[in-house]
N, C-alpha and C. Protein backbone atom coordinates (compact mmCIF):
# COMPACT_ATOMS: atom_id res chain seq x y z
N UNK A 1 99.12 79.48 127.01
CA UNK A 1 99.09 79.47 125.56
C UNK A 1 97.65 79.34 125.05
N UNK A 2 96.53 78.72 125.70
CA UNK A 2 95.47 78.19 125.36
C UNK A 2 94.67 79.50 125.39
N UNK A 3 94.71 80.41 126.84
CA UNK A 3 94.13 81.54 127.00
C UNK A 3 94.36 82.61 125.80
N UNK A 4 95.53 82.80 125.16
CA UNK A 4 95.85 83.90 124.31
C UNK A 4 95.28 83.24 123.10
N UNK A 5 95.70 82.01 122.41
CA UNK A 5 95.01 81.69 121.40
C UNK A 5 93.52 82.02 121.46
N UNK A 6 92.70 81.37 122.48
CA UNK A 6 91.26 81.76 123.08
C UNK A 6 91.19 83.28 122.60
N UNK A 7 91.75 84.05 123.32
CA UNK A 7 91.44 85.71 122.91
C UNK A 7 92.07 86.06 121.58
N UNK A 8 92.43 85.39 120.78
CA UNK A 8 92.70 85.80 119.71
C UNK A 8 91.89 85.28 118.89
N UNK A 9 91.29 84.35 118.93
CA UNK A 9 90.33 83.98 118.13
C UNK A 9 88.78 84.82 119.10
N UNK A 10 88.73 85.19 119.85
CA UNK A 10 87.61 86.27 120.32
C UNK A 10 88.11 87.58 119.68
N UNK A 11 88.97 87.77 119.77
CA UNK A 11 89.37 89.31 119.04
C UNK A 11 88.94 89.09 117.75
N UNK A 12 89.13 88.33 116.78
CA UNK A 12 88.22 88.05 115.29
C UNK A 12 87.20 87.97 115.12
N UNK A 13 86.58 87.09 116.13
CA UNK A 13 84.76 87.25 115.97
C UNK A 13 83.96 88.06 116.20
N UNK A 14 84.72 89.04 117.34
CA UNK A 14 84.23 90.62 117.43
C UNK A 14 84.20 91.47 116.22
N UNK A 15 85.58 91.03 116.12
CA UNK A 15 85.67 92.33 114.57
C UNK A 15 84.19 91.98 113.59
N UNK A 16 84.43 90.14 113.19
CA UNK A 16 83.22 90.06 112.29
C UNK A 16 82.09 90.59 112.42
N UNK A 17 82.14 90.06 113.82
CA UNK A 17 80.43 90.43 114.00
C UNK A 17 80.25 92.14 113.86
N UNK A 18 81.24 92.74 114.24
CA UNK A 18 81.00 94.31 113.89
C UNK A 18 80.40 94.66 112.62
N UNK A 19 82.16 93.89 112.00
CA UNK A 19 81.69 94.34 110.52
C UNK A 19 79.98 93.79 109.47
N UNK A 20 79.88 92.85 110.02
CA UNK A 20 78.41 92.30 109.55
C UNK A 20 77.06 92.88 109.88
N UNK A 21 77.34 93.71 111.22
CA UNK A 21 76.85 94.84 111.64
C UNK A 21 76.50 96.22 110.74
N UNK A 22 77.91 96.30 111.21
CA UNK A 22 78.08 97.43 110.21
C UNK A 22 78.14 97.70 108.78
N UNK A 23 78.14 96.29 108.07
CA UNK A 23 78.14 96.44 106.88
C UNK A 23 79.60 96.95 106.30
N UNK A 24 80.17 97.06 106.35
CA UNK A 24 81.66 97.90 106.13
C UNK A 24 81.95 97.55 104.69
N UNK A 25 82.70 97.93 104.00
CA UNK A 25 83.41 97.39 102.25
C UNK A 25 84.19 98.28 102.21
N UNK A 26 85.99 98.53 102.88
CA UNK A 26 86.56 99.14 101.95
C UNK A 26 87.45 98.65 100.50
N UNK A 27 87.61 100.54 99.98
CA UNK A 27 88.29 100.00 98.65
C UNK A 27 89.58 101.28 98.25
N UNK A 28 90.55 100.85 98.21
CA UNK A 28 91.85 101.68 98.26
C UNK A 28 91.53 102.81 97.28
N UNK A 29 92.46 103.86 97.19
CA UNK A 29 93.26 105.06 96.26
C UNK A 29 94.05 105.19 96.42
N UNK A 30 94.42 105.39 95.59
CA UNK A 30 96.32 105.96 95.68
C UNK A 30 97.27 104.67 96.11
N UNK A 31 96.80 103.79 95.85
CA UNK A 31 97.79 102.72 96.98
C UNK A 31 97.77 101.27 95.60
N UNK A 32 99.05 100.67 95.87
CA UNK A 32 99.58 99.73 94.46
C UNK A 32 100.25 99.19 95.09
N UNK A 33 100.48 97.96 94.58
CA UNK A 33 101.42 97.11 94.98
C UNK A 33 101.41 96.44 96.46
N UNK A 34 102.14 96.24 96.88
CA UNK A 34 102.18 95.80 98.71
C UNK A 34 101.43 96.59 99.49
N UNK A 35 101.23 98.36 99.19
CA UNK A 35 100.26 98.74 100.03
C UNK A 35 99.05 98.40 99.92
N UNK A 36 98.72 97.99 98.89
CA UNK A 36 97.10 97.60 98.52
C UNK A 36 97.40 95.99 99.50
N UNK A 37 97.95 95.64 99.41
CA UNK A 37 98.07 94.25 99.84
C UNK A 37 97.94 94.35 101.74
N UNK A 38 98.96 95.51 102.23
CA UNK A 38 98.84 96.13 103.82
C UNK A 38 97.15 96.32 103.85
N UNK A 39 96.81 96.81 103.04
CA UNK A 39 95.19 97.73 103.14
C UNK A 39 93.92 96.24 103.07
N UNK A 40 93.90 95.33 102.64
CA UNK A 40 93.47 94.16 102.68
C UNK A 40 94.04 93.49 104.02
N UNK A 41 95.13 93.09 103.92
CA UNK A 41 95.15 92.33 105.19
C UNK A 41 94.69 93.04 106.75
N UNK A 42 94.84 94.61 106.73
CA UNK A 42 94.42 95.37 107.75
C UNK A 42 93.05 94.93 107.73
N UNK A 43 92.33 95.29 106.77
CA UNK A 43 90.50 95.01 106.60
C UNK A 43 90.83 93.72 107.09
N UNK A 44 90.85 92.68 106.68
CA UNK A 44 90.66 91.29 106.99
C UNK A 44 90.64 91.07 108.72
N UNK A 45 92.32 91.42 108.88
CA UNK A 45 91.88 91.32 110.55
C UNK A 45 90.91 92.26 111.32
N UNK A 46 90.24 93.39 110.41
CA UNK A 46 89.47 93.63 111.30
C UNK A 46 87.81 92.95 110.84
N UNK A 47 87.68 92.10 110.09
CA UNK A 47 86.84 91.53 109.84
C UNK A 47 86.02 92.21 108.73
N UNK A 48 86.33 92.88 107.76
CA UNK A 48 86.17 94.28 107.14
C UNK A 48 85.68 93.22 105.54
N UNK A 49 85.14 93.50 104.60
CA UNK A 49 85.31 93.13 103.31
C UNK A 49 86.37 94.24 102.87
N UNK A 50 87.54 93.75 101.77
CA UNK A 50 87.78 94.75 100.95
C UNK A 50 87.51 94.22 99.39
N UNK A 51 87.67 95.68 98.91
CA UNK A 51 87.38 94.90 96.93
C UNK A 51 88.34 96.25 96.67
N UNK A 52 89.26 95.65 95.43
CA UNK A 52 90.19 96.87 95.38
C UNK A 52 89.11 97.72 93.81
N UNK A 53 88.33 97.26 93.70
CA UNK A 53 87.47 98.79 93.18
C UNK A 53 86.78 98.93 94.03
N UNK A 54 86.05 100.25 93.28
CA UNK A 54 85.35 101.26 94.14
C UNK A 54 83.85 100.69 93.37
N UNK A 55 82.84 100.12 94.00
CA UNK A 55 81.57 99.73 93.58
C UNK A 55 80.54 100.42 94.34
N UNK A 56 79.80 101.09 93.52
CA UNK A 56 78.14 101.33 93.45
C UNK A 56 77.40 100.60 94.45
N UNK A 57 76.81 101.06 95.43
CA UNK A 57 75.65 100.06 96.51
C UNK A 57 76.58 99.06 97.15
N UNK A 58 78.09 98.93 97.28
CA UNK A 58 79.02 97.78 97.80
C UNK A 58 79.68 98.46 98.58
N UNK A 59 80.67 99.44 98.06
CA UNK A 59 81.71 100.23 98.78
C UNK A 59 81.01 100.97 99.57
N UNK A 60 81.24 101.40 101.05
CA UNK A 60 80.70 102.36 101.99
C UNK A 60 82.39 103.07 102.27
N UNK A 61 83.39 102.74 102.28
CA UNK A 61 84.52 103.51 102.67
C UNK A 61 86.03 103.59 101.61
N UNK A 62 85.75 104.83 101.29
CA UNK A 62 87.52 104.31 100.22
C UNK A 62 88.18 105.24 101.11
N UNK A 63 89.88 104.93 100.94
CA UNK A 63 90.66 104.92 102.06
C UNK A 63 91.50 105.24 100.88
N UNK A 64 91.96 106.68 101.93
CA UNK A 64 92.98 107.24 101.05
C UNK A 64 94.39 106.98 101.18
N UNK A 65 95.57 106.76 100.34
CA UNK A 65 96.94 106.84 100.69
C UNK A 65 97.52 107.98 101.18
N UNK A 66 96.98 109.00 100.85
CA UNK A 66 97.28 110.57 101.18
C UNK A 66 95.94 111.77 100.49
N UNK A 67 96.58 112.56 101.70
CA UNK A 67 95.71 113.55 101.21
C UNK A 67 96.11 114.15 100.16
N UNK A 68 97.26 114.12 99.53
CA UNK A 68 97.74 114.56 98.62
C UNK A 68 96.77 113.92 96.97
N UNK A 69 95.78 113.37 97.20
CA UNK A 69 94.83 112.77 96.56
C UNK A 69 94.15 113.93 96.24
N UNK A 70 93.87 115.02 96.87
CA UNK A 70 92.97 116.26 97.14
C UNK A 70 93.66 117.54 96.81
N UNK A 71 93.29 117.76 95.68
CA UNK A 71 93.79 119.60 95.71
C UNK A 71 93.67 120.35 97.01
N UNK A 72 94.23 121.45 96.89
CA UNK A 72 94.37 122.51 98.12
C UNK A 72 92.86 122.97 98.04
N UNK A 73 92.56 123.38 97.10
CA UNK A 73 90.83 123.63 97.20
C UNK A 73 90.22 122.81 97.42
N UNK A 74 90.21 121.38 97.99
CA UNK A 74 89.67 120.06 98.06
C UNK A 74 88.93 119.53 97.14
N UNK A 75 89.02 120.12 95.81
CA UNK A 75 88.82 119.25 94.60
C UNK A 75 89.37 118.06 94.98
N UNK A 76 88.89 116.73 93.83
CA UNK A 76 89.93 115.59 94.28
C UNK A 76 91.24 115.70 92.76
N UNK A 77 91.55 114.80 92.71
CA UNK A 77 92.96 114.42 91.86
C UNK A 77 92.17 113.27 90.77
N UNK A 78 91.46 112.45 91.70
CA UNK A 78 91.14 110.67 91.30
C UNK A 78 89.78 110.87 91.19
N UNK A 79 89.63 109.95 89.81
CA UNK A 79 87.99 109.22 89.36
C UNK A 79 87.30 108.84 90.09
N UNK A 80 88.22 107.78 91.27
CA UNK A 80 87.59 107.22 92.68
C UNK A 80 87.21 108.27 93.71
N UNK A 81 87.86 109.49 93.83
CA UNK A 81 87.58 109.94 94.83
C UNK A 81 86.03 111.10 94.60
N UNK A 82 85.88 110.60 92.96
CA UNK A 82 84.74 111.72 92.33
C UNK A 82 83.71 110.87 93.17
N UNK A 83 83.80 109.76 92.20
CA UNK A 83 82.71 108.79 92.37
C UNK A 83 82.29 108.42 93.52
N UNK A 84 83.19 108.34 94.61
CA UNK A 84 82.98 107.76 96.15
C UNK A 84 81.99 109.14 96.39
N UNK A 85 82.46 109.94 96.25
CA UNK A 85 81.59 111.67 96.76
C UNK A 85 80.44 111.58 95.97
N UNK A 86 80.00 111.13 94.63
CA UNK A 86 79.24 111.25 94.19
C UNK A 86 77.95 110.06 94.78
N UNK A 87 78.80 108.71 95.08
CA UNK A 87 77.62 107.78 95.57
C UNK A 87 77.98 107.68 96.75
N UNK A 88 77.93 108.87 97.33
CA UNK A 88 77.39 109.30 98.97
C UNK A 88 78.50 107.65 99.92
N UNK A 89 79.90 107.52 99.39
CA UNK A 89 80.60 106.85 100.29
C UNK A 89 81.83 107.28 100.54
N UNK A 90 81.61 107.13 102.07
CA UNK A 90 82.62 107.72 103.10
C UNK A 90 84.40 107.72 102.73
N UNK A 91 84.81 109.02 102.42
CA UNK A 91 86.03 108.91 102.13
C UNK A 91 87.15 108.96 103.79
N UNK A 92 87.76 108.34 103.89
CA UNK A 92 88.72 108.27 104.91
C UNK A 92 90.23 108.22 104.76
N UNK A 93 91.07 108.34 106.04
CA UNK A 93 92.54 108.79 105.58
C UNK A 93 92.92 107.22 106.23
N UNK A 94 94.47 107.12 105.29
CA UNK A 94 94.35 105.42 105.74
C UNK A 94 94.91 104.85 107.43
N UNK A 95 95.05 106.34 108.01
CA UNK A 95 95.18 106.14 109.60
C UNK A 95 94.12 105.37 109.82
N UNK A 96 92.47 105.73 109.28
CA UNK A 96 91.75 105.44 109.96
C UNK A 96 91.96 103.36 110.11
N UNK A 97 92.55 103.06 109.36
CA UNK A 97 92.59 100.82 109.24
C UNK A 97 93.82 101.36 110.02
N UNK A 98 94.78 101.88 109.96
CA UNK A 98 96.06 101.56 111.12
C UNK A 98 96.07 101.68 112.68
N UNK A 99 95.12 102.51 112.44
CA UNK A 99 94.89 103.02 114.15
C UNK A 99 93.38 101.79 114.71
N UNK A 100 93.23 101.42 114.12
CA UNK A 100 91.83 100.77 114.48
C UNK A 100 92.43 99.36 114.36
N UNK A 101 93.62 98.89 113.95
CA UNK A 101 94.34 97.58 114.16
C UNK A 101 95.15 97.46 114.87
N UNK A 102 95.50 99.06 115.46
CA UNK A 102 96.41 99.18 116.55
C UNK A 102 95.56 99.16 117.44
N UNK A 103 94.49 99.54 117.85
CA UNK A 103 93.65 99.45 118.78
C UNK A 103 92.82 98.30 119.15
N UNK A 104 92.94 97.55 118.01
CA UNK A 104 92.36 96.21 118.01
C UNK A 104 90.62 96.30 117.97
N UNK A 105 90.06 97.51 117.49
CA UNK A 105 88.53 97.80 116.94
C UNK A 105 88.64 98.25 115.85
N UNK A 106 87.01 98.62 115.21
CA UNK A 106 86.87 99.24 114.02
C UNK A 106 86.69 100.38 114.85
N UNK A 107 87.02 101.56 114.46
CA UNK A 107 86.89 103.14 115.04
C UNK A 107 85.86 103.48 114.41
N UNK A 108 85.25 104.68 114.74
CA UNK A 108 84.19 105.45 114.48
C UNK A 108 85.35 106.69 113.22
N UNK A 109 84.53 106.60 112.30
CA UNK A 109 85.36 107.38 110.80
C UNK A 109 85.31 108.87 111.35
N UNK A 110 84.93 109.78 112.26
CA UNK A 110 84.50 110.99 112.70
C UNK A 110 85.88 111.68 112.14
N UNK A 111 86.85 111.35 113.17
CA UNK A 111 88.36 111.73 113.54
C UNK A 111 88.94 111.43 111.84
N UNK A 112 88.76 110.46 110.85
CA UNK A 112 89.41 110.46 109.74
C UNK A 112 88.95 110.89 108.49
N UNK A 113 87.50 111.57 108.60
CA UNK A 113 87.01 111.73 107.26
C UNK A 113 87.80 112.89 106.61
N UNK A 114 88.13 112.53 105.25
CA UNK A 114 88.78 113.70 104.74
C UNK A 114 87.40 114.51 103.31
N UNK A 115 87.69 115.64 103.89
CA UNK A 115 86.59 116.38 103.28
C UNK A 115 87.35 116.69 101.71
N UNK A 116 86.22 116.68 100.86
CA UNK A 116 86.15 116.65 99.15
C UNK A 116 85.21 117.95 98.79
N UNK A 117 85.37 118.77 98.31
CA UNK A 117 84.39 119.90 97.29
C UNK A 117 83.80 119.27 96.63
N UNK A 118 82.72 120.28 96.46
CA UNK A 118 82.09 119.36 95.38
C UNK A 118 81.78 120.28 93.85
């Protein structure tokens, strides 16, 4: 019991220290209610800041509920998804916090960036 508690509290301080590293801040779209609430507690265990706006020089990742956020021409739909494109922060699909809590790391955004027109 002592060993798993032990690695579970090492599995958190990794994440932090990543994220303090890395600097990370995500901030939702498309997502209300309990999912905004899933999308925070995902960040948290991975040691992540979230802020449910989208801020200037703060936010580095907004995380989409769907691509359905994005016209077929990859216009976006959302204010957030202008603005994230406009101050040069990383838009992602919200696999990218599910799969990276299933994996128990922060992933590299490569595999989830969803591309925006401009």
């Amino acid at each position: 019991m002592v060993y798993c508690h032990s690695r579970h509290i090492l599995y958190h301080l990794e994440n932090i220290y990543r994220s303090l590293v890395l600097n990370i801040n995500v901030a939702p779209a498309g997502l209300y209610g309990n999912a905004r609430k899933e999308i925070r507690r995902m960040a948290e265990l991975l040691g992540l800041d979230y802020s449910g706006a989208l801020v200037r020089n703060r936010s580095t990742h907004l995380v989409l509920a769907s691509t359905d956020l994005i016209f077929s021409e990859g216009n976006a739909k959302s204010q957030k998804i202008d603005r994230a494109r406009e101050w040069g922060i990383l838009i992602v699909a919200y696999a990218w916090l599910e799969d990276s809590v299933a994996r128990g790391r922060i992933l590299e955004v490569e595999n989830y960036l969803v591309q925006v027109s401009l």
